[in-house]
C-alpha atoms as a PDB file:
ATOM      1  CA  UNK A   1      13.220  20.562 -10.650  1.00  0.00           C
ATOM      2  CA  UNK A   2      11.253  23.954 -11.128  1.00  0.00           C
ATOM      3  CA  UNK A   3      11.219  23.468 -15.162  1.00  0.00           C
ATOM      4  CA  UNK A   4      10.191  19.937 -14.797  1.00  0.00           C
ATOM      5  CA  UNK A   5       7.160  20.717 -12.065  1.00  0.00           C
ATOM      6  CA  UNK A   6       6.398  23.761 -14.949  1.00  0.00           C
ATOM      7  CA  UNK A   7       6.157  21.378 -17.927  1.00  0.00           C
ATOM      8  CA  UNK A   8       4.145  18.673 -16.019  1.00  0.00           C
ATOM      9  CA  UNK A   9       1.728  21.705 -15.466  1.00  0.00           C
ATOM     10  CA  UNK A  10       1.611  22.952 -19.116  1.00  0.00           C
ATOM     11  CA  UNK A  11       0.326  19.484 -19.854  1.00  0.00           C
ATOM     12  CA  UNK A  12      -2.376  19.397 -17.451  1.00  0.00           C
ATOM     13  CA  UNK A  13      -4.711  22.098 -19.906  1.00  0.00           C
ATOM     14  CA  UNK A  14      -4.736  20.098 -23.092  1.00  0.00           C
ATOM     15  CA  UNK A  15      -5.246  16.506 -20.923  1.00  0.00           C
ATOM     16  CA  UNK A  16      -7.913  18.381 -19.072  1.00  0.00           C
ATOM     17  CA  UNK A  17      -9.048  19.912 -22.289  1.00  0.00           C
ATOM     18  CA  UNK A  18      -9.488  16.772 -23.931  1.00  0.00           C
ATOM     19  CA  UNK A  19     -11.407  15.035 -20.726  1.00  0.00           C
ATOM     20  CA  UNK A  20     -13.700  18.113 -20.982  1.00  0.00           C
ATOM     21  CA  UNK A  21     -14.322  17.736 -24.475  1.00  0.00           C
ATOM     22  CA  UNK A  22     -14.242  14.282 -24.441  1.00  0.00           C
ATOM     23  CA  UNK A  23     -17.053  13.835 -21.619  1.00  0.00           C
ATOM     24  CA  UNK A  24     -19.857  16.512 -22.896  1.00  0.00           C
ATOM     25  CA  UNK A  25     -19.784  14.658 -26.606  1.00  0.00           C
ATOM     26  CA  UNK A  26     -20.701  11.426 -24.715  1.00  0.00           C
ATOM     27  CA  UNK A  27     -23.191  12.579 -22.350  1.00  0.00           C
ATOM     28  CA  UNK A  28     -25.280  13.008 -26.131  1.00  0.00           C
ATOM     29  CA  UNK A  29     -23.788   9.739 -27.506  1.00  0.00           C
ATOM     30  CA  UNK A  30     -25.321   7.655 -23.887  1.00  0.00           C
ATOM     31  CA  UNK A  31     -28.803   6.131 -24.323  1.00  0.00           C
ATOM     32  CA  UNK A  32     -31.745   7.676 -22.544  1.00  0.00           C
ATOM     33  CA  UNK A  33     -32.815  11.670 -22.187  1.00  0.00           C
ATOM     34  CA  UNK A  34     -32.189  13.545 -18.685  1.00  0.00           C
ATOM     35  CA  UNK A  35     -35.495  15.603 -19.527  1.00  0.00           C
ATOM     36  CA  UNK A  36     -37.775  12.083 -19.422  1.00  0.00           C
ATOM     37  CA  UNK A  37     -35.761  11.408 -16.511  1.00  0.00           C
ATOM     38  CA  UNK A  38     -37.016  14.626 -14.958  1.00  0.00           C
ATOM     39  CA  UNK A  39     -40.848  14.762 -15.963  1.00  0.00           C
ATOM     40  CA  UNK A  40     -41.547  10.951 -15.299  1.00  0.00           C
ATOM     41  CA  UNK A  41     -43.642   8.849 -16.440  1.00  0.00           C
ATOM     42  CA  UNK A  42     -46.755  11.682 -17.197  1.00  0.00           C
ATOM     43  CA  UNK A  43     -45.174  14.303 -19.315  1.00  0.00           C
ATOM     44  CA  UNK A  44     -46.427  16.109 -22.322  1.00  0.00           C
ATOM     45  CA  UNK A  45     -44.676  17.582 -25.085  1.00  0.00           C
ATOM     46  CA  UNK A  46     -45.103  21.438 -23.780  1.00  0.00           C
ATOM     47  CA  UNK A  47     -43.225  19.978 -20.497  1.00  0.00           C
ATOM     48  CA  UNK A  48     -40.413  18.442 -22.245  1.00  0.00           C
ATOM     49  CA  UNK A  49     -39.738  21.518 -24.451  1.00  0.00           C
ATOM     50  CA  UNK A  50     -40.488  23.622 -21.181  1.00  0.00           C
ATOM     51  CA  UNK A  51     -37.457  21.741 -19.399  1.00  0.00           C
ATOM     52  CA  UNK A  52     -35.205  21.281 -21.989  1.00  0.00           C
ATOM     53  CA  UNK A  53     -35.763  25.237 -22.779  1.00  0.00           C
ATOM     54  CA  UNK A  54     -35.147  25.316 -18.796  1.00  0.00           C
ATOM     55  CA  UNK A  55     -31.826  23.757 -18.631  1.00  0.00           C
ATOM     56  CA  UNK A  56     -30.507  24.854 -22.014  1.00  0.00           C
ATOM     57  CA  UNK A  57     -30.825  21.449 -23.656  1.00  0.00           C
ATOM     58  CA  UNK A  58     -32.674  22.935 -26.995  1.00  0.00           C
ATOM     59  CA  UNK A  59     -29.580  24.886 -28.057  1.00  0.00           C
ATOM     60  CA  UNK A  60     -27.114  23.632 -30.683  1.00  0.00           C
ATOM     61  CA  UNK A  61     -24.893  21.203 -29.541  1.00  0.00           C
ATOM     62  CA  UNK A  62     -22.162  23.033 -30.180  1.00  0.00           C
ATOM     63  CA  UNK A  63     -23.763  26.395 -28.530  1.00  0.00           C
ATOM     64  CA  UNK A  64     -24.152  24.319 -25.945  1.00  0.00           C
ATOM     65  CA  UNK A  65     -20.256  23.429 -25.820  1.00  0.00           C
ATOM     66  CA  UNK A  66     -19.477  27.200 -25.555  1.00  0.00           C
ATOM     67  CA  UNK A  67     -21.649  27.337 -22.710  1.00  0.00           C
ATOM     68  CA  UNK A  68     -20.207  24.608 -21.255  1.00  0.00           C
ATOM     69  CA  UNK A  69     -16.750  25.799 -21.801  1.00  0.00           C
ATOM     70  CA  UNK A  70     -17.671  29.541 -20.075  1.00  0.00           C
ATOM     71  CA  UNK A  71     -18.833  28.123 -17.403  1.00  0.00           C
ATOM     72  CA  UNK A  72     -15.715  26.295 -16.396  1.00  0.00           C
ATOM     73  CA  UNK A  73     -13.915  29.374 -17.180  1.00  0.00           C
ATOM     74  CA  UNK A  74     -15.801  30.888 -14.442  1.00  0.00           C
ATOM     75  CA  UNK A  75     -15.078  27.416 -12.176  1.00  0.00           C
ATOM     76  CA  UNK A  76     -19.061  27.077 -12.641  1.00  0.00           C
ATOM     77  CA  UNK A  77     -19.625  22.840 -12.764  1.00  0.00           C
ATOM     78  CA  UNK A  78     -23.045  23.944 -13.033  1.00  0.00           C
ATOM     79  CA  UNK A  79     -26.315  22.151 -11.044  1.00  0.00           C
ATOM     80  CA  UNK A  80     -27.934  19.089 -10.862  1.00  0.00           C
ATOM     81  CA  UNK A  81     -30.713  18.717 -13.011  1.00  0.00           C
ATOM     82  CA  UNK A  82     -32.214  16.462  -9.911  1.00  0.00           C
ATOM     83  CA  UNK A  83     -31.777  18.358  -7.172  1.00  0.00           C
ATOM     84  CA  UNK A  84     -30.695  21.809  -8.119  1.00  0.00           C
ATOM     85  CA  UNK A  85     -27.382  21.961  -5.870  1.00  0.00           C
ATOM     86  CA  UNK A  86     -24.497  23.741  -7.189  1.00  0.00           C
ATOM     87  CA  UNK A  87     -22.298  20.479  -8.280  1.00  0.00           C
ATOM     88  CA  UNK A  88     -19.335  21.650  -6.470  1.00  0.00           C
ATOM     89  CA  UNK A  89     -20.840  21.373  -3.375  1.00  0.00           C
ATOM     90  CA  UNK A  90     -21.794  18.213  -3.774  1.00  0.00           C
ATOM     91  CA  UNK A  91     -18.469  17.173  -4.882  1.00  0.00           C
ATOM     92  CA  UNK A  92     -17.089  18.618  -2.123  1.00  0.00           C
ATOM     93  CA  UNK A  93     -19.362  17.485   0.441  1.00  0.00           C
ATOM     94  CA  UNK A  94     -18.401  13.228  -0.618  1.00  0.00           C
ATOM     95  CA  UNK A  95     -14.687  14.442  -1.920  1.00  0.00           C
ATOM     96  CA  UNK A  96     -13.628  13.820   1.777  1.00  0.00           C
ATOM     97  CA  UNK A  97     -15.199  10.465   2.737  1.00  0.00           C
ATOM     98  CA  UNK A  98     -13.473   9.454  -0.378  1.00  0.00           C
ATOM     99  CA  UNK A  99     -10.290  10.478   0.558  1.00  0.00           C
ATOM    100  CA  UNK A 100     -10.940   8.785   3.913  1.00  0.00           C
ATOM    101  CA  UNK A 101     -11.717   5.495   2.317  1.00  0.00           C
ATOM    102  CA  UNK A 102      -8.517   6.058  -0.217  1.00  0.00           C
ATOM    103  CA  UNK A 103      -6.175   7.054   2.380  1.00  0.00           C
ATOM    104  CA  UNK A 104      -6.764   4.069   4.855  1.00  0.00           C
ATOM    105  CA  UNK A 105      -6.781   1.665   1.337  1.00  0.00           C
ATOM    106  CA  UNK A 106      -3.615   2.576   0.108  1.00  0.00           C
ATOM    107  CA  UNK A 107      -2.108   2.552   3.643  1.00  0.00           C
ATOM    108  CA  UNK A 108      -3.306  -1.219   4.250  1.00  0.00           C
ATOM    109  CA  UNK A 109      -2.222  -1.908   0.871  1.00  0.00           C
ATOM    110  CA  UNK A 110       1.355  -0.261   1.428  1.00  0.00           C
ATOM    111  CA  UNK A 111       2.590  -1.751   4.679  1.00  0.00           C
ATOM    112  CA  UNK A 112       1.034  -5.146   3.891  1.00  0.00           C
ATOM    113  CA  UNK A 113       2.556  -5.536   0.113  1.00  0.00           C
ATOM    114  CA  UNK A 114       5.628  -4.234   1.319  1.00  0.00           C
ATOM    115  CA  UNK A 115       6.336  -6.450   4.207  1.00  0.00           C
ATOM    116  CA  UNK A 116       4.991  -9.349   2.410  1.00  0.00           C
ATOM    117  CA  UNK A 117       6.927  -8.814  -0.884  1.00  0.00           C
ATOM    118  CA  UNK A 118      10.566  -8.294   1.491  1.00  0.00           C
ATOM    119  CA  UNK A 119       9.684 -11.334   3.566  1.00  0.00           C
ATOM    120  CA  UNK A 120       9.435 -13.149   0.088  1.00  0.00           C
ATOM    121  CA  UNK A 121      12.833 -11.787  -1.225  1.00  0.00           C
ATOM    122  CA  UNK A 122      14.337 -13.197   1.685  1.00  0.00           C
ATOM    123  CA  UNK A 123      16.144 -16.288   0.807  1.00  0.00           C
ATOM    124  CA  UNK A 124      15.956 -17.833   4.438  1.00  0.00           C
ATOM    125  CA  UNK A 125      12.774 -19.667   3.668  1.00  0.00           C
ATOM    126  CA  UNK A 126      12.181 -20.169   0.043  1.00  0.00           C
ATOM    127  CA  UNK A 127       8.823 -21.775   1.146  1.00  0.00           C
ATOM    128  CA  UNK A 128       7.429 -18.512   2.652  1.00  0.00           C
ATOM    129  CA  UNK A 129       8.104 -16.802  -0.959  1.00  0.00           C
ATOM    130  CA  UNK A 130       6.375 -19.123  -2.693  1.00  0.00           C
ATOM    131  CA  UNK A 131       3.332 -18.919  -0.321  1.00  0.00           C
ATOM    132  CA  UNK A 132       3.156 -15.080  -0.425  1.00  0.00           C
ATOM    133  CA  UNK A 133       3.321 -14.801  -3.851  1.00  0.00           C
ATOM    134  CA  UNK A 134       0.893 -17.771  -4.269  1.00  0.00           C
ATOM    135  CA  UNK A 135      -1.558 -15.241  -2.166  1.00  0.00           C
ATOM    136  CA  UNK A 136      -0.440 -12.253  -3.863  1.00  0.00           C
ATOM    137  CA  UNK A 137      -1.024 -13.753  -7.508  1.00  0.00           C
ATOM    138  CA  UNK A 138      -5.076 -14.243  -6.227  1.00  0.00           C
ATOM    139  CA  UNK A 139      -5.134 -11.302  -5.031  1.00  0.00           C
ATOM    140  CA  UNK A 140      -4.345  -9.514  -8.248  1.00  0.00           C
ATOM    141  CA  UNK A 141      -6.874 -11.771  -9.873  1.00  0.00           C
ATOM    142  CA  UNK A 142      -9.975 -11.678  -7.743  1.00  0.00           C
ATOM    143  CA  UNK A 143     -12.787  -9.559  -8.531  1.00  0.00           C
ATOM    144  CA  UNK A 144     -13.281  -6.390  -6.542  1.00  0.00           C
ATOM    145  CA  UNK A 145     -17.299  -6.865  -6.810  1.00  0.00           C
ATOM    146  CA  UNK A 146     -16.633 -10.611  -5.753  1.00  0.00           C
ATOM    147  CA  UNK A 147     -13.822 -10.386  -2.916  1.00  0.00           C
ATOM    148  CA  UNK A 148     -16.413  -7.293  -1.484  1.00  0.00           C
ATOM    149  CA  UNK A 149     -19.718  -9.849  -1.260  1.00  0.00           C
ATOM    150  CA  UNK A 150     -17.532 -12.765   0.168  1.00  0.00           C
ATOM    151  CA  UNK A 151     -16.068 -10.455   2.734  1.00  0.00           C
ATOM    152  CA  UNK A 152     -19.572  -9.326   3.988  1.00  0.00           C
ATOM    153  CA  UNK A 153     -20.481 -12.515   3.813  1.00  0.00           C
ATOM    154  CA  UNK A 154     -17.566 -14.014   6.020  1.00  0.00           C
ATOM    155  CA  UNK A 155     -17.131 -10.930   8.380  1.00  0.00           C
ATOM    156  CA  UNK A 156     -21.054  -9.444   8.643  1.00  0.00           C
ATOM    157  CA  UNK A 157     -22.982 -12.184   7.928  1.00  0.00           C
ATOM    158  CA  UNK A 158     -21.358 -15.238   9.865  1.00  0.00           C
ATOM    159  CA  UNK A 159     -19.431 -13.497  11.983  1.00  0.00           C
ATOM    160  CA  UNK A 160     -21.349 -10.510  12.650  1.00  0.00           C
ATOM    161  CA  UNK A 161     -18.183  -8.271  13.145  1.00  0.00           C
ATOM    162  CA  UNK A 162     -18.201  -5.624  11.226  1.00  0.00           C
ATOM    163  CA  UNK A 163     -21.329  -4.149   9.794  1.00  0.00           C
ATOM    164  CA  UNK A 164     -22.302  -5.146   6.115  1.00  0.00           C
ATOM    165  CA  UNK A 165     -22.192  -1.749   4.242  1.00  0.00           C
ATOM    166  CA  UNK A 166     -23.135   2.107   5.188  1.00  0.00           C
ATOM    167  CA  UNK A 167     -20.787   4.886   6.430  1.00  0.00           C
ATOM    168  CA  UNK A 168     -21.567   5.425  10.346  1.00  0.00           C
ATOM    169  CA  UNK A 169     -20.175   8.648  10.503  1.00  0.00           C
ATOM    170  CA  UNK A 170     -16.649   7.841   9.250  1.00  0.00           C
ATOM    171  CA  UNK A 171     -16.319   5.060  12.448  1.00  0.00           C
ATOM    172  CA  UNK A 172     -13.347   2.725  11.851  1.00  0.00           C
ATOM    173  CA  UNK A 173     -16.111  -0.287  11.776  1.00  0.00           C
ATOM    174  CA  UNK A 174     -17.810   0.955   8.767  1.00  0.00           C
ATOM    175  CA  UNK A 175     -14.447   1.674   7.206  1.00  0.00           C
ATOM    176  CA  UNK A 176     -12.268  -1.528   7.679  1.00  0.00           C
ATOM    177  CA  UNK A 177     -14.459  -3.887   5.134  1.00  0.00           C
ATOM    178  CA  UNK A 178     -14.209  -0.998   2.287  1.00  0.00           C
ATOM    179  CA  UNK A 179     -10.606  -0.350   2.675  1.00  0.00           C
ATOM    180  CA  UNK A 180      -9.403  -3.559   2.713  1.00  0.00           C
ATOM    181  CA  UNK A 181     -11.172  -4.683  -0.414  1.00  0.00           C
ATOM    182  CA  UNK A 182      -9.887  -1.935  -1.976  1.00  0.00           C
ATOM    183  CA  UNK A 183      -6.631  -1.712  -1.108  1.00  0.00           C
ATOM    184  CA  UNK A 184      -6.383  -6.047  -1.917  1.00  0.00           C
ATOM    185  CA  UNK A 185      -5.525  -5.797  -5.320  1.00  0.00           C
ATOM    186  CA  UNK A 186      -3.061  -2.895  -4.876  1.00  0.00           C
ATOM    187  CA  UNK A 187      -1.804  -4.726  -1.891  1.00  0.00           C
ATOM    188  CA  UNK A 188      -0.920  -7.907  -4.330  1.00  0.00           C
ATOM    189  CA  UNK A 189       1.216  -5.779  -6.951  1.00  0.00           C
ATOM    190  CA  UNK A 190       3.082  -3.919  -4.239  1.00  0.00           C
ATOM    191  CA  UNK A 191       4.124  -7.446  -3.112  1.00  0.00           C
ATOM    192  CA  UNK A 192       5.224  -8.322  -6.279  1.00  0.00           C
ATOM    193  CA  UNK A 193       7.009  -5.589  -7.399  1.00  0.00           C
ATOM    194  CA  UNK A 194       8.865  -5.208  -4.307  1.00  0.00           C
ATOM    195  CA  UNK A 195       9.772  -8.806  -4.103  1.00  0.00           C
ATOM    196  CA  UNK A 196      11.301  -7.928  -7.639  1.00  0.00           C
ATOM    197  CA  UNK A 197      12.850  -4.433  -6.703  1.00  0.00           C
ATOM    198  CA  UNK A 198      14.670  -6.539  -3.742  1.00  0.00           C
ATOM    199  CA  UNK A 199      16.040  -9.321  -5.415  1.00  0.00           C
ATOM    200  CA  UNK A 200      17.250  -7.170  -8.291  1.00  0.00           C
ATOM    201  CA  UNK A 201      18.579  -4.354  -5.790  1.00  0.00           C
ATOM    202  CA  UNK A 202      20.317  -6.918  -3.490  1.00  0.00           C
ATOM    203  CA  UNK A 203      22.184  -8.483  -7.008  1.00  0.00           C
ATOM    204  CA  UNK A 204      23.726  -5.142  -7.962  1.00  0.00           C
ATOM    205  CA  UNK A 205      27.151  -3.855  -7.448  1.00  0.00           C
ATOM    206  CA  UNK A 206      26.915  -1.758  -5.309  1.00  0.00           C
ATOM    207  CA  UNK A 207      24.900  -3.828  -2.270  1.00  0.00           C
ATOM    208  CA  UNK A 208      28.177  -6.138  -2.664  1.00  0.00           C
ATOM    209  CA  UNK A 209      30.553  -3.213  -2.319  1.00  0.00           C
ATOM    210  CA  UNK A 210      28.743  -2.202   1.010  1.00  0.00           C
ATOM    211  CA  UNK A 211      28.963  -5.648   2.193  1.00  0.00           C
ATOM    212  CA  UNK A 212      32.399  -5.979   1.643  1.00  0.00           C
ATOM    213  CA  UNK A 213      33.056  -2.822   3.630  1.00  0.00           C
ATOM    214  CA  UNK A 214      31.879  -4.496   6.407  1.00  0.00           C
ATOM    215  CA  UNK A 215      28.190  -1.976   6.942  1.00  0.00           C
ATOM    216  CA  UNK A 216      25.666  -3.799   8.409  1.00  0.00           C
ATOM    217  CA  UNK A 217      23.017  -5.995   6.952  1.00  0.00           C
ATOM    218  CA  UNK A 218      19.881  -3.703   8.159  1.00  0.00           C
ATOM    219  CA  UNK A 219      22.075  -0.718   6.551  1.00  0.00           C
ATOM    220  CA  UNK A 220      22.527  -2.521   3.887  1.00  0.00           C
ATOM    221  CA  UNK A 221      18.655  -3.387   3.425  1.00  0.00           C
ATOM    222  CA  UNK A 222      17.540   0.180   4.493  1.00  0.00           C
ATOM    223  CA  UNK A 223      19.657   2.247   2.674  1.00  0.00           C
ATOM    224  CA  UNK A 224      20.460   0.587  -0.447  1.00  0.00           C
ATOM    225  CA  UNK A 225      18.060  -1.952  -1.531  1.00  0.00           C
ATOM    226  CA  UNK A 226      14.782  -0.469   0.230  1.00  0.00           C
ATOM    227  CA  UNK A 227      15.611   2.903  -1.397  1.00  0.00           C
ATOM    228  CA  UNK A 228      16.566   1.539  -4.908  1.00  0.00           C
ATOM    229  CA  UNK A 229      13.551  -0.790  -4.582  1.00  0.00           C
ATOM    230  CA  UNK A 230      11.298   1.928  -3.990  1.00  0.00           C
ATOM    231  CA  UNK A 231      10.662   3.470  -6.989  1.00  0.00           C
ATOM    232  CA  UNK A 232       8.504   1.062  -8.715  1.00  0.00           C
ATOM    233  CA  UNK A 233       6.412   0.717  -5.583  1.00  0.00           C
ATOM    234  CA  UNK A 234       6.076   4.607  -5.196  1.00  0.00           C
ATOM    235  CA  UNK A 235       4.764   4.917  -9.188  1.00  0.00           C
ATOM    236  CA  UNK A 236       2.023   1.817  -8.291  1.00  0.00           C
ATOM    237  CA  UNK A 237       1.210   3.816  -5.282  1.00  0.00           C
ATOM    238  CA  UNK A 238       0.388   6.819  -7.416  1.00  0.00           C
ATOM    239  CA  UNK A 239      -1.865   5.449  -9.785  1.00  0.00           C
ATOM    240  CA  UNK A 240      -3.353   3.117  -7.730  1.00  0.00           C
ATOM    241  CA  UNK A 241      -4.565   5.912  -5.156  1.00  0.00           C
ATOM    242  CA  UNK A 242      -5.453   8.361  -8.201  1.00  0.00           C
ATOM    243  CA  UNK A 243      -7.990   5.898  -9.173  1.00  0.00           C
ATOM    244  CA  UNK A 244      -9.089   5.578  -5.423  1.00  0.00           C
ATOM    245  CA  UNK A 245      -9.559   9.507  -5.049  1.00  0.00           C
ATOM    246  CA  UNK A 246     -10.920   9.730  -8.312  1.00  0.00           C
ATOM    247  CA  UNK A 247     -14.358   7.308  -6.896  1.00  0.00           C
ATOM    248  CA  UNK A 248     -13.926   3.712  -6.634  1.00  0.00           C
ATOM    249  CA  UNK A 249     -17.007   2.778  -7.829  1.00  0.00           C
ATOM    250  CA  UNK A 250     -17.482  -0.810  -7.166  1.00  0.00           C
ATOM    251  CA  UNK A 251     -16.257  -0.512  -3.856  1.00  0.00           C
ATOM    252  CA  UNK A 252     -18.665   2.370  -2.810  1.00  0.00           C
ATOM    253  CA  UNK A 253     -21.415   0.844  -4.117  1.00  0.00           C
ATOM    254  CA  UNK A 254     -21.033  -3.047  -2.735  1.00  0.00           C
ATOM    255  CA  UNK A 255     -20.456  -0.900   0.784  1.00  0.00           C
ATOM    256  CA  UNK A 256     -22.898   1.811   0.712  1.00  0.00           C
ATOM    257  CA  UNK A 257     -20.229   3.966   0.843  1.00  0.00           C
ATOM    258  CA  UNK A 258     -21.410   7.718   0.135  1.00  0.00           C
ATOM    259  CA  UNK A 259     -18.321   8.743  -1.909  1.00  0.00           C
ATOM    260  CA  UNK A 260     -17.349  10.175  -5.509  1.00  0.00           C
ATOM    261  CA  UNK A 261     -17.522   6.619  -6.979  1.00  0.00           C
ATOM    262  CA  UNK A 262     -21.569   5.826  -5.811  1.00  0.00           C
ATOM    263  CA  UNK A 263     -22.350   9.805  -6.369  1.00  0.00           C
ATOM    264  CA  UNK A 264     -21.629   9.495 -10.282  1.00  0.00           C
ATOM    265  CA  UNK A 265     -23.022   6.056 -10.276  1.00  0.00           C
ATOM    266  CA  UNK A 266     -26.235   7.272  -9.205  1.00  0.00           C
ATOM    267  CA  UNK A 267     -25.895  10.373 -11.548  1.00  0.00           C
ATOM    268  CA  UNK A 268     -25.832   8.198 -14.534  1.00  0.00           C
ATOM    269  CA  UNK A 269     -28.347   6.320 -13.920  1.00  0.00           C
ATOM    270  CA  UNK A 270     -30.982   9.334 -13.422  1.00  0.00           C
ATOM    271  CA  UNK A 271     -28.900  11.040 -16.641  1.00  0.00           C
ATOM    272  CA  UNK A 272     -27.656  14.137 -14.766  1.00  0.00           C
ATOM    273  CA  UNK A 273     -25.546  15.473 -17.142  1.00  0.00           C
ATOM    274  CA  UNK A 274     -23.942  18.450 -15.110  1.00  0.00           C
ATOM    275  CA  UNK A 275     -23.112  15.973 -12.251  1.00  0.00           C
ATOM    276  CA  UNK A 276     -21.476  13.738 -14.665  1.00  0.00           C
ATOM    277  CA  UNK A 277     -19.481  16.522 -16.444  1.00  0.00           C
ATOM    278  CA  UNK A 278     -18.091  17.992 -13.229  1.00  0.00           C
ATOM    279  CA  UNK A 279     -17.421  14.898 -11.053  1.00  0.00           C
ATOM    280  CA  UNK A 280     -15.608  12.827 -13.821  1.00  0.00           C
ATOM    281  CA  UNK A 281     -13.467  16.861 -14.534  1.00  0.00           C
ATOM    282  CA  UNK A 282     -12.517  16.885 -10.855  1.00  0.00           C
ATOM    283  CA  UNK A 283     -11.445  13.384 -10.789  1.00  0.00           C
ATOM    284  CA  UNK A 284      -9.329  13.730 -13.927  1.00  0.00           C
ATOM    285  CA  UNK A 285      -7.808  16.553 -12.102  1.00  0.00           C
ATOM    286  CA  UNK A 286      -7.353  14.444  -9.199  1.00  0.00           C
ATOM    287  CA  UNK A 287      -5.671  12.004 -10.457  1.00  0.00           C
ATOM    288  CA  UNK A 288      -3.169  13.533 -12.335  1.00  0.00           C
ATOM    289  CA  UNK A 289      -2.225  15.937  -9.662  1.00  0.00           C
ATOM    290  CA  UNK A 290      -1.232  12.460  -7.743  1.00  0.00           C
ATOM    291  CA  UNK A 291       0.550  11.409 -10.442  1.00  0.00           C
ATOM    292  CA  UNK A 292       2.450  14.328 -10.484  1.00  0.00           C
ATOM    293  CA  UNK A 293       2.909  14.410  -7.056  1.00  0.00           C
ATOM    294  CA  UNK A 294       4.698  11.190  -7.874  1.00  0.00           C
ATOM    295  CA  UNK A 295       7.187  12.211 -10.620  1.00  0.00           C
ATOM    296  CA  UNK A 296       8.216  14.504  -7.820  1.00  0.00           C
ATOM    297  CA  UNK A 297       8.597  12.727  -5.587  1.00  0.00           C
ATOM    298  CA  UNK A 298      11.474  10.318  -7.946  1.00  0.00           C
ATOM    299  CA  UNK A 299      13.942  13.145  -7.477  1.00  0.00           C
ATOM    300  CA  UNK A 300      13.857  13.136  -3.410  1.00  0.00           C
ATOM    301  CA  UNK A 301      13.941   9.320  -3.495  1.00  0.00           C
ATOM    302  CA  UNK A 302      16.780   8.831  -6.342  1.00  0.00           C
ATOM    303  CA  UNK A 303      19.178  11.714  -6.811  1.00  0.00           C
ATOM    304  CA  UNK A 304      19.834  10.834 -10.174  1.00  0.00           C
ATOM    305  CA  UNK A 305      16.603  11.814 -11.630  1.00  0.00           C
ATOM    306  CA  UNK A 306      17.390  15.309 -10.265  1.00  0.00           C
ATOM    307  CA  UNK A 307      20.873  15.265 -12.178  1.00  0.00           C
ATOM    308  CA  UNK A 308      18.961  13.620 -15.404  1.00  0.00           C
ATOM    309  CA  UNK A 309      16.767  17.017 -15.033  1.00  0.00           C
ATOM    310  CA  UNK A 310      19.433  19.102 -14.526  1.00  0.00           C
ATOM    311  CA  UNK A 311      19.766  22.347 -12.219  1.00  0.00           C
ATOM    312  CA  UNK A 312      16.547  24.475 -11.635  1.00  0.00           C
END
């Protein structure tokens, strides 16, 4: 386990590498100029070569790479061209509301899908299946954007329980609209894939040996085919809440939500290049720490990716 957890390290750098590189080139391949974003509409041409010779814009591209490079050496994101603040702080100041938002999503999407992809694996009622899947099958295919609107709509609007969009502090009100239109789509393939991971787990060999030993059904459910049913479910869970911590975008923004996701929104649209670098950096790094986490995590579920490894 140690050598595997070493080489799924050694690949983070050239990953990482390659999202750094990656992200500078395009911030000079995306339409518009952060300096006319800073002097306005009323600028002359000594301004514009004042602020550009101010933020190290009228260097070489690729000096400016090597700058760019040392500074992340020195775990320096740099500042926002808008405000001035050191972009870590800022990341770390929305990092946790994300994470808020992410963790109740992918909880609502986990015990839901679950449940409703076991009670659709079980043969009793063939007519519930078909209805859960039915609702699982829209849910993969509804927009985020769209589900988001109709759900203010339906539960602000008309109903006037919940309120429309903003972030209150963190209270559960503000929170339940978000998460659950996030977590819908994740929700959906959870269901799926565990109605799958049961009815392929209850056909195997070895659920029929335990049965014919006499163990008990819920024994039989809990320790064989949950477990061996898991693993698929655990791998969607992964990527599905890297991409939550890593800024859900639409969400945030339909909500109000002052996350990751609405904090690089906003930075692209005023061109703030240093914002940009370092949020979409940490959210690469995010996200394939979960992931990570996940391939892990395979070896305490199913023993026999630990003996696949080998010892150590």
């Amino acid at each position: 386990m140690l050598r595997f957890t070493a080489r799924r390290l050694l690949m983070l750098v050239p990953i990482l590498f390659g999202v750094v590189t990656v992200t500078f080139f395009l911030m000079y391949v995306m339409p518009g100029d952060p300096v006319l974003a800073l002097a306005g509409e009323r600028y002359d041409e000594e301004t514009l070569e004042s602020l550009r010779k101010e933020y190290g814009l009228d260097k070489p591209l690729h000096l400016q790479y090597v700058d760019y490079l040392s500074r992340l050496a020195r775990f320096d994101l740099g500042r926002s061209f808008i405000t001035g603040r050191p972009v870590s702080e800022s990341i770390a100041e929305r990092f946790p509301r994300t994470m808020l938002l992410a963790l109740s999503a992918m909880a609502i999407a986990v015990i839901a899908g679950v449940l409703t992809g076991g009670l659709s694996a079980w043969g009793r009622y063939p007519w519930l299946g078909k209805t859960l899947m039915g609702l699982s099958l829209a849910g993969v295919s509804i927009p985020v954007f769209w589900l988001g609107l109709l759900l203010i709509h339906l539960f602000s609007i008309k109903l006037g329980i919940f309120p429309p969009s903003g972030y209150g502090g963190g209270s559960i009100r503000y929170l339940v609209l978000p998460a659950l239109t996030l977590s819908f789509a994740s929700m959906a393939t959870i269901a799926r894939v565990t109605r799958s991971g049961f009815l392929e787990a209850g056909a195997g060999d070895f659920v029929r040996t335990a049965r014919a030993k006499g163990l008990a059904e819920s024994k039989v459910i809990g320790k064989h085919v949950f477990r061996n049913a898991l693993i698929p479910v655990v791998t969607i869970v992964g990527t599905d809440f890297g991409s939550y911590l890593s800024g859900s975008v639409l969400t945030e923004t339909i909500f109000g939500w002052p996350g990751l996701g609405r904090f690089i929104v906003q930075a692209i649209m005023k061109r703030d290049f240093p914002v940009i670098q370092g949020s979409i950096l940490f959210m690469a790094v995010m996200f394939v720490l979960v992931n990570l986490l996940v391939d892990l995590s395979y070896g305490m579920i199913d023993p026999r990716v630990r003996e696949k490894e080998g010892p150590g």
